[in-house]
C-alpha atoms as a PDB file:
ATOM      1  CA  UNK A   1      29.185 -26.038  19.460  1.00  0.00           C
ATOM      2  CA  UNK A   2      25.966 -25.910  19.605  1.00  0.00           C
ATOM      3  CA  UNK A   3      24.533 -26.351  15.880  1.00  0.00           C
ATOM      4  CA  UNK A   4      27.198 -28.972  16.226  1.00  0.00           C
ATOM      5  CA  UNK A   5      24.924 -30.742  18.941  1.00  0.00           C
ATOM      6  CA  UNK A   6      21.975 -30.393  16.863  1.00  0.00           C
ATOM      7  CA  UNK A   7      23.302 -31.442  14.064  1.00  0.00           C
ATOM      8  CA  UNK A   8      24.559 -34.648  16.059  1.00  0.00           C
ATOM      9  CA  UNK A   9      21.190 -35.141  17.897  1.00  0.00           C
ATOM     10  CA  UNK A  10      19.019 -34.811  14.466  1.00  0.00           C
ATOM     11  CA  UNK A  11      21.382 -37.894  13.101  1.00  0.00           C
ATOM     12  CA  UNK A  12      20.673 -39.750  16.162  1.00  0.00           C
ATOM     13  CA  UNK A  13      24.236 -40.042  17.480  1.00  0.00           C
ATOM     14  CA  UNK A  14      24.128 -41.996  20.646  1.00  0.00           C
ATOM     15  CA  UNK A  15      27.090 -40.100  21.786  1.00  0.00           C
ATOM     16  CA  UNK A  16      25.791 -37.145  20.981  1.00  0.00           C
ATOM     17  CA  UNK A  17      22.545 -38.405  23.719  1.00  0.00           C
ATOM     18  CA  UNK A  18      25.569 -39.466  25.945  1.00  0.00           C
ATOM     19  CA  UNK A  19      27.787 -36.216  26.047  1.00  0.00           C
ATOM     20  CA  UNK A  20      24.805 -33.958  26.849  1.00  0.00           C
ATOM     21  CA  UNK A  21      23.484 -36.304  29.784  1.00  0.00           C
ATOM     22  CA  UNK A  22      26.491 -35.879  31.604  1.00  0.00           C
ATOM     23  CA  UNK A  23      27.090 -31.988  30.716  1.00  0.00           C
ATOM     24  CA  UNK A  24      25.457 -30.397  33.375  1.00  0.00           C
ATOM     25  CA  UNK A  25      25.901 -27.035  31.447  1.00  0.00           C
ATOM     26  CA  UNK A  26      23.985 -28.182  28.875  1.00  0.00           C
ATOM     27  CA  UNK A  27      20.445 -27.344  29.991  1.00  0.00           C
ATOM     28  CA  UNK A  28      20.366 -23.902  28.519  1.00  0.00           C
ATOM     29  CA  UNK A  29      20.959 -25.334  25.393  1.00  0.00           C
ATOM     30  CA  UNK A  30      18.364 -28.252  25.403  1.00  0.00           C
ATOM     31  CA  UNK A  31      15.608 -25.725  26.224  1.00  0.00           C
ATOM     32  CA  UNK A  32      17.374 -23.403  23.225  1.00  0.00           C
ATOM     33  CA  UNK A  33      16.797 -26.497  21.250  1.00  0.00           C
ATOM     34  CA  UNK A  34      13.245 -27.231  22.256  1.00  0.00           C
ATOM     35  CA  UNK A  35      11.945 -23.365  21.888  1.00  0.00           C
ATOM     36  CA  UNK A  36      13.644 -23.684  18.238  1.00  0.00           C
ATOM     37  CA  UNK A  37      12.384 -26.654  17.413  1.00  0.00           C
ATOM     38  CA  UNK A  38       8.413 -25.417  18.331  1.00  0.00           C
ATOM     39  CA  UNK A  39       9.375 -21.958  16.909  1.00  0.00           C
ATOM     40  CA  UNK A  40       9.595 -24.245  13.853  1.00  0.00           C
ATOM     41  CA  UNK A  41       6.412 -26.052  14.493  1.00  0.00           C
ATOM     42  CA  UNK A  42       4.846 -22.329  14.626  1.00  0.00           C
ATOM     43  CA  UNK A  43       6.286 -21.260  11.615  1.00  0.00           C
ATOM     44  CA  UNK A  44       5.924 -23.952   9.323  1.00  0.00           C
ATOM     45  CA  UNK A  45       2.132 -23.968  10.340  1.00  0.00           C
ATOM     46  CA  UNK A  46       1.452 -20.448  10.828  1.00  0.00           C
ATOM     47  CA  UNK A  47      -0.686 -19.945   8.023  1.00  0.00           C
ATOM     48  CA  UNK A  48      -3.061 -22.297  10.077  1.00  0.00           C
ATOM     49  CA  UNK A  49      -2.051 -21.280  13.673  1.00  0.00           C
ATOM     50  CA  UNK A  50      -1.164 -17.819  13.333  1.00  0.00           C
ATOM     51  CA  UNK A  51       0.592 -15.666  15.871  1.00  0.00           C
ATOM     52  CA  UNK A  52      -1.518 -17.227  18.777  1.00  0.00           C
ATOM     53  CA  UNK A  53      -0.332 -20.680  17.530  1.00  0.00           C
ATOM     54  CA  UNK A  54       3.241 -19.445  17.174  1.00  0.00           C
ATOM     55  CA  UNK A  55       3.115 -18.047  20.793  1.00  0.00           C
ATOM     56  CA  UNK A  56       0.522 -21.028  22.639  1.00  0.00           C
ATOM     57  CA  UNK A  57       2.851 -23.466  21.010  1.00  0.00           C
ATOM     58  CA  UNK A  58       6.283 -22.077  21.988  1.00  0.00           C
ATOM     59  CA  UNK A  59       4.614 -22.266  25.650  1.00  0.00           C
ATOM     60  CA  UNK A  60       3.022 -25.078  25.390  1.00  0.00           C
ATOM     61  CA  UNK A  61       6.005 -27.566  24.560  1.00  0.00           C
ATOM     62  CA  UNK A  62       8.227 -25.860  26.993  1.00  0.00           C
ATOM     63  CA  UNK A  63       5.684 -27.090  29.642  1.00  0.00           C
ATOM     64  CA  UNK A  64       4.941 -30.424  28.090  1.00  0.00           C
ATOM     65  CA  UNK A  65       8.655 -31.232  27.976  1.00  0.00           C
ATOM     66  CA  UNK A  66       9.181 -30.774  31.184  1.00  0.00           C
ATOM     67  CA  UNK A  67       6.299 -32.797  32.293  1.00  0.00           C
ATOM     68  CA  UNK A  68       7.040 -35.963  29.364  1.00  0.00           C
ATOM     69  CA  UNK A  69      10.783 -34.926  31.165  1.00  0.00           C
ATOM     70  CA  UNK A  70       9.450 -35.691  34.923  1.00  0.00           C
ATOM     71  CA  UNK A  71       7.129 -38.738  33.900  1.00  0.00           C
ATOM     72  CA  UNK A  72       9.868 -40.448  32.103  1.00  0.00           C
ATOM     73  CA  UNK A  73      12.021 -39.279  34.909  1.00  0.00           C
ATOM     74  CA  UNK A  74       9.474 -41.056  37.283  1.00  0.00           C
ATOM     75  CA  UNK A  75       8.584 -44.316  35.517  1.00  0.00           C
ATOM     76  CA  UNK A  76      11.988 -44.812  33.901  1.00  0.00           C
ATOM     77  CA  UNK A  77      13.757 -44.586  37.788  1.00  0.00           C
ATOM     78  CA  UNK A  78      10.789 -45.637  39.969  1.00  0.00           C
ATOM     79  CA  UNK A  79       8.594 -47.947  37.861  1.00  0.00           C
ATOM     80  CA  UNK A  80      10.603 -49.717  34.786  1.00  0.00           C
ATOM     81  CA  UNK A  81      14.068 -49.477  36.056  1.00  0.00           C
ATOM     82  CA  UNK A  82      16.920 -51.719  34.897  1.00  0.00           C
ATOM     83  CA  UNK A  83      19.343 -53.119  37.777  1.00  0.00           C
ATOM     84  CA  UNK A  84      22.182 -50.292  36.171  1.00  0.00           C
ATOM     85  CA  UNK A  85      19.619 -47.546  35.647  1.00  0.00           C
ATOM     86  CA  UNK A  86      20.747 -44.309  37.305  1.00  0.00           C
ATOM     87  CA  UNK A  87      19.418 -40.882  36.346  1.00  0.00           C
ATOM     88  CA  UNK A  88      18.866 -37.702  37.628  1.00  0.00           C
ATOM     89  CA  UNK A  89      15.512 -35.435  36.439  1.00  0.00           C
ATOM     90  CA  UNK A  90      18.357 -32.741  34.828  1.00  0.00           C
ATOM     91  CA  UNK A  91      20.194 -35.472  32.676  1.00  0.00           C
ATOM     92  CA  UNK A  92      16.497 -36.587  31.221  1.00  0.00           C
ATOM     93  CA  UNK A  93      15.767 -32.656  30.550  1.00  0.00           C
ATOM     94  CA  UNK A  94      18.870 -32.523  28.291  1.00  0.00           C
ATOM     95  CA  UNK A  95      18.593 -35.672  26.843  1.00  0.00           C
ATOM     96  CA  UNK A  96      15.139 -35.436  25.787  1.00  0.00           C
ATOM     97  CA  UNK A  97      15.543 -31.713  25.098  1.00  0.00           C
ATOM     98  CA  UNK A  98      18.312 -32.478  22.441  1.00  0.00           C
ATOM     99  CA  UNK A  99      15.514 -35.093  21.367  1.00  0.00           C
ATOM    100  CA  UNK A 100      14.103 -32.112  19.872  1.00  0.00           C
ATOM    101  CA  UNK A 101      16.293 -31.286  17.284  1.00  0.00           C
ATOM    102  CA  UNK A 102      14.995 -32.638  14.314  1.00  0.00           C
ATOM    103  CA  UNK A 103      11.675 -30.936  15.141  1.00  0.00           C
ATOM    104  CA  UNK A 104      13.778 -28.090  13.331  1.00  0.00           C
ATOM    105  CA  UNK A 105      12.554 -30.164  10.270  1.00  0.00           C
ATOM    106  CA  UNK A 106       8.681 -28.665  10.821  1.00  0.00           C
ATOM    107  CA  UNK A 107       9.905 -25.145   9.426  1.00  0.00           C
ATOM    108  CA  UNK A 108       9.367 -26.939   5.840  1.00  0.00           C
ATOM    109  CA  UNK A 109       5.907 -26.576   6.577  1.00  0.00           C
ATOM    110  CA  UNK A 110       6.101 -22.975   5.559  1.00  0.00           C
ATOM    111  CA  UNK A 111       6.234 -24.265   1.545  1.00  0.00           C
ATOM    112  CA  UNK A 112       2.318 -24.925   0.643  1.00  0.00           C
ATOM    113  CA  UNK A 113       1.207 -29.071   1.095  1.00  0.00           C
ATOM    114  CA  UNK A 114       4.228 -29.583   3.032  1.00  0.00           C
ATOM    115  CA  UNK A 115       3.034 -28.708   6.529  1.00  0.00           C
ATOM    116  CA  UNK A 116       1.323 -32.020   7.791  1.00  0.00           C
ATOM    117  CA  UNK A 117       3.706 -34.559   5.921  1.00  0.00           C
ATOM    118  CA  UNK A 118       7.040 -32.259   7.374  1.00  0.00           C
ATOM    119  CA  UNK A 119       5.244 -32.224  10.943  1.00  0.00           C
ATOM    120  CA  UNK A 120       4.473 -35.994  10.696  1.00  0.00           C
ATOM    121  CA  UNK A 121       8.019 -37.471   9.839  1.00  0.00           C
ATOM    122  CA  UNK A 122       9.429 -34.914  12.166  1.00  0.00           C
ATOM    123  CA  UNK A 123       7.395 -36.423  14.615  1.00  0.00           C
ATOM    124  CA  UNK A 124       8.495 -39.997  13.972  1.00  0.00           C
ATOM    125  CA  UNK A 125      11.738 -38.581  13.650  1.00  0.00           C
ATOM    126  CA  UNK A 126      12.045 -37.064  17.284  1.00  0.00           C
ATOM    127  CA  UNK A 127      10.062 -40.028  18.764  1.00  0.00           C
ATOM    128  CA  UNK A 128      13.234 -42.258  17.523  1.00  0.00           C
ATOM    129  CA  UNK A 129      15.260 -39.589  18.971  1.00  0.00           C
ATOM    130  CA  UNK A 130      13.634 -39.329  22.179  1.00  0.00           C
ATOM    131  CA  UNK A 131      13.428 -43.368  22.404  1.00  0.00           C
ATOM    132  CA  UNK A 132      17.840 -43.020  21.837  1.00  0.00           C
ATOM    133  CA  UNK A 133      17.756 -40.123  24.210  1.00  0.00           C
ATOM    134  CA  UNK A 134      15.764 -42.307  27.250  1.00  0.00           C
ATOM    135  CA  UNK A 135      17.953 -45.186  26.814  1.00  0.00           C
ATOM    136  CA  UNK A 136      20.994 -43.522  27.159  1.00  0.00           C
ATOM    137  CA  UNK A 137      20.029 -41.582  29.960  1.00  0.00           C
ATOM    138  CA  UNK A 138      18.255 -44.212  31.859  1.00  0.00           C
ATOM    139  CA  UNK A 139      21.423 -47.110  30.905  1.00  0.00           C
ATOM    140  CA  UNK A 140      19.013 -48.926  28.993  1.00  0.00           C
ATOM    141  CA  UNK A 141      20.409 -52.104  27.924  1.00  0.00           C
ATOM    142  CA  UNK A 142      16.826 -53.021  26.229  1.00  0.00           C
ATOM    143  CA  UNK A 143      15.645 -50.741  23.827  1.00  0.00           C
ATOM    144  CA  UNK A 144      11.938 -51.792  24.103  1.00  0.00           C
ATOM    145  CA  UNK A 145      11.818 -50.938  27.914  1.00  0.00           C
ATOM    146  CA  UNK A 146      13.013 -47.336  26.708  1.00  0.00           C
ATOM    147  CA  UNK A 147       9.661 -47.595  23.854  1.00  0.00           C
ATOM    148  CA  UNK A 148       7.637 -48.379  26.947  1.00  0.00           C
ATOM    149  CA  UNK A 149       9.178 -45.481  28.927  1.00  0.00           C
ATOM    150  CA  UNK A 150       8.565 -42.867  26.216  1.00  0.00           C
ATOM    151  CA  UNK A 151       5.035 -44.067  25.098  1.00  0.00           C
ATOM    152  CA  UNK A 152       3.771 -43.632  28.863  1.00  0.00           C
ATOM    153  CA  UNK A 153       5.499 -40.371  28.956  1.00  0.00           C
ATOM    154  CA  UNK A 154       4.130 -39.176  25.845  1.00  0.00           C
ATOM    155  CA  UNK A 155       0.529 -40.039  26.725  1.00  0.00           C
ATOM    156  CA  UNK A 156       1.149 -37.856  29.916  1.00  0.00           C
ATOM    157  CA  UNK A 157       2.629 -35.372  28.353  1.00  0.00           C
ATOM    158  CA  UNK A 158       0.102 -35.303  25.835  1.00  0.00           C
ATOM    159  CA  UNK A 159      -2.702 -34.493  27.980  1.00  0.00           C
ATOM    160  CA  UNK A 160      -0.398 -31.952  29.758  1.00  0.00           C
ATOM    161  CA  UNK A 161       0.013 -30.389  25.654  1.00  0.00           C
ATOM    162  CA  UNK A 162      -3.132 -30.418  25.454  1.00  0.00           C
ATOM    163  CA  UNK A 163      -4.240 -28.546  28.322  1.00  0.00           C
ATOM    164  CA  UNK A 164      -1.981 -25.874  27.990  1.00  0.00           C
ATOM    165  CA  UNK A 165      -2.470 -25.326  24.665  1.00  0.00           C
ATOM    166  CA  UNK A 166      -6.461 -24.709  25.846  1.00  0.00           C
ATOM    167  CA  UNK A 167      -5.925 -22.413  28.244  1.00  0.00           C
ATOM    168  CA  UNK A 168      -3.598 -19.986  26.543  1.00  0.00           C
ATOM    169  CA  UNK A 169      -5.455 -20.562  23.355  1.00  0.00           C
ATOM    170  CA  UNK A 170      -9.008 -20.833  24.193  1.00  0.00           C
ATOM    171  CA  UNK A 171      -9.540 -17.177  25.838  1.00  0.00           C
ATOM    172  CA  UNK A 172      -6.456 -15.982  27.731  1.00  0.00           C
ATOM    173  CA  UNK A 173      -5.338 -14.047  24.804  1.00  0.00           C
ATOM    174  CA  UNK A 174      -7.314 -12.431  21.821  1.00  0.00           C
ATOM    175  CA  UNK A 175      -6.465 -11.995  17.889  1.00  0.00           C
ATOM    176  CA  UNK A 176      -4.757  -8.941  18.586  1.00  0.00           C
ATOM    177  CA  UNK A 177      -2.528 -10.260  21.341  1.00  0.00           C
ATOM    178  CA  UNK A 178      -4.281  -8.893  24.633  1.00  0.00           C
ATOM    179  CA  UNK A 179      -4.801 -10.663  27.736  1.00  0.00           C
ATOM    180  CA  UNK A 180      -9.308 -11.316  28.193  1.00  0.00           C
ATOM    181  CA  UNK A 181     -10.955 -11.985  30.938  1.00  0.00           C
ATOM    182  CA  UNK A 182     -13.186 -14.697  29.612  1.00  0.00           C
ATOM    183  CA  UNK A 183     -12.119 -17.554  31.973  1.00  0.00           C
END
């Protein structure tokens, strides 16, 4: 059931977006999604990143999808609302969680000189996604007012990326894995 999900999320079927919004059992499997989808990131670009990219990565887009999660959350219910837009926080954590499935495409970046072009049409490719997921989750009738929602989230959640990905890279752990005290 789950590949099944993927599967359905990666070829951006709206019902796909709409099925795991209302599962409420679903959660587990959008953060599955969204730790395989940066394990992919990790390994397709591990040659560059190694282990501590593998690892600060993983981390790192758990946190920033919880944050692009909450800010969507935030501005999609409190700021840009439509008069039918009703969401909780969860249904925006699966939605946008499943949004991560065709991340699963950055693993290609394992095969020499395919690394940046895999990572940047996966990217495109899961901001479409995420676009879908928001305006199903939010009852969208415009589709532009969900490409406003997601850009604000992303530039939050960008600097949130960004920020974790400094700390747990830049001194909490050396090459060999163990935790410094350089702060």
């Amino acid at each position: 059931m789950l590949w099944n999900r993927i599967v359905r999320a990666a070829r951006l079927d709206v019902q796909l977006y709409e099925e795991v919004e209302a599962d409420e059992q679903a959660l587990g499997q959008a953060t599955l999604v969204v730790v395989l989808s940066s394990l992919a990131a990790g390994i397709g670009s591990y040659e560059m990143a190694g282990l501590n990219g593998l690892i600060g990565g993983t981390v790192a887009a758990l946190v920033s999808w919880y944050a692009w999660s909450l800010v969507t959350y935030l501005v999609g219910t409190k700021l840009l609302p439509e008069t039918q837009s009703e969401a909780t926080y969860g249904q925006l954590l699966r939605t946008i969680g499943f949004a991560s499935a065709p991340g699963l495409a950055r693993i290609v970046g394992v095969i020499p000189g395919l690394g940046i072009i895999s990572s940047f049409v996966a990217g495109i490719w899961m901001l479409v996604a995420m676009i879908i997921a928001v305006r199903q989750a939010l009852d969208y009738d415009s589709t532009g007012r969900a490409v406003g929602v997601c850009v604000i989230g992303w530039l939050a959640q960008s600097l949130v990326f960004v920020a974790v990905a400094m700390l747990i890279g830049g001194g909490l752990v050396d090459d060999a894995g163990s935790a410094t005290t350089d702060f």
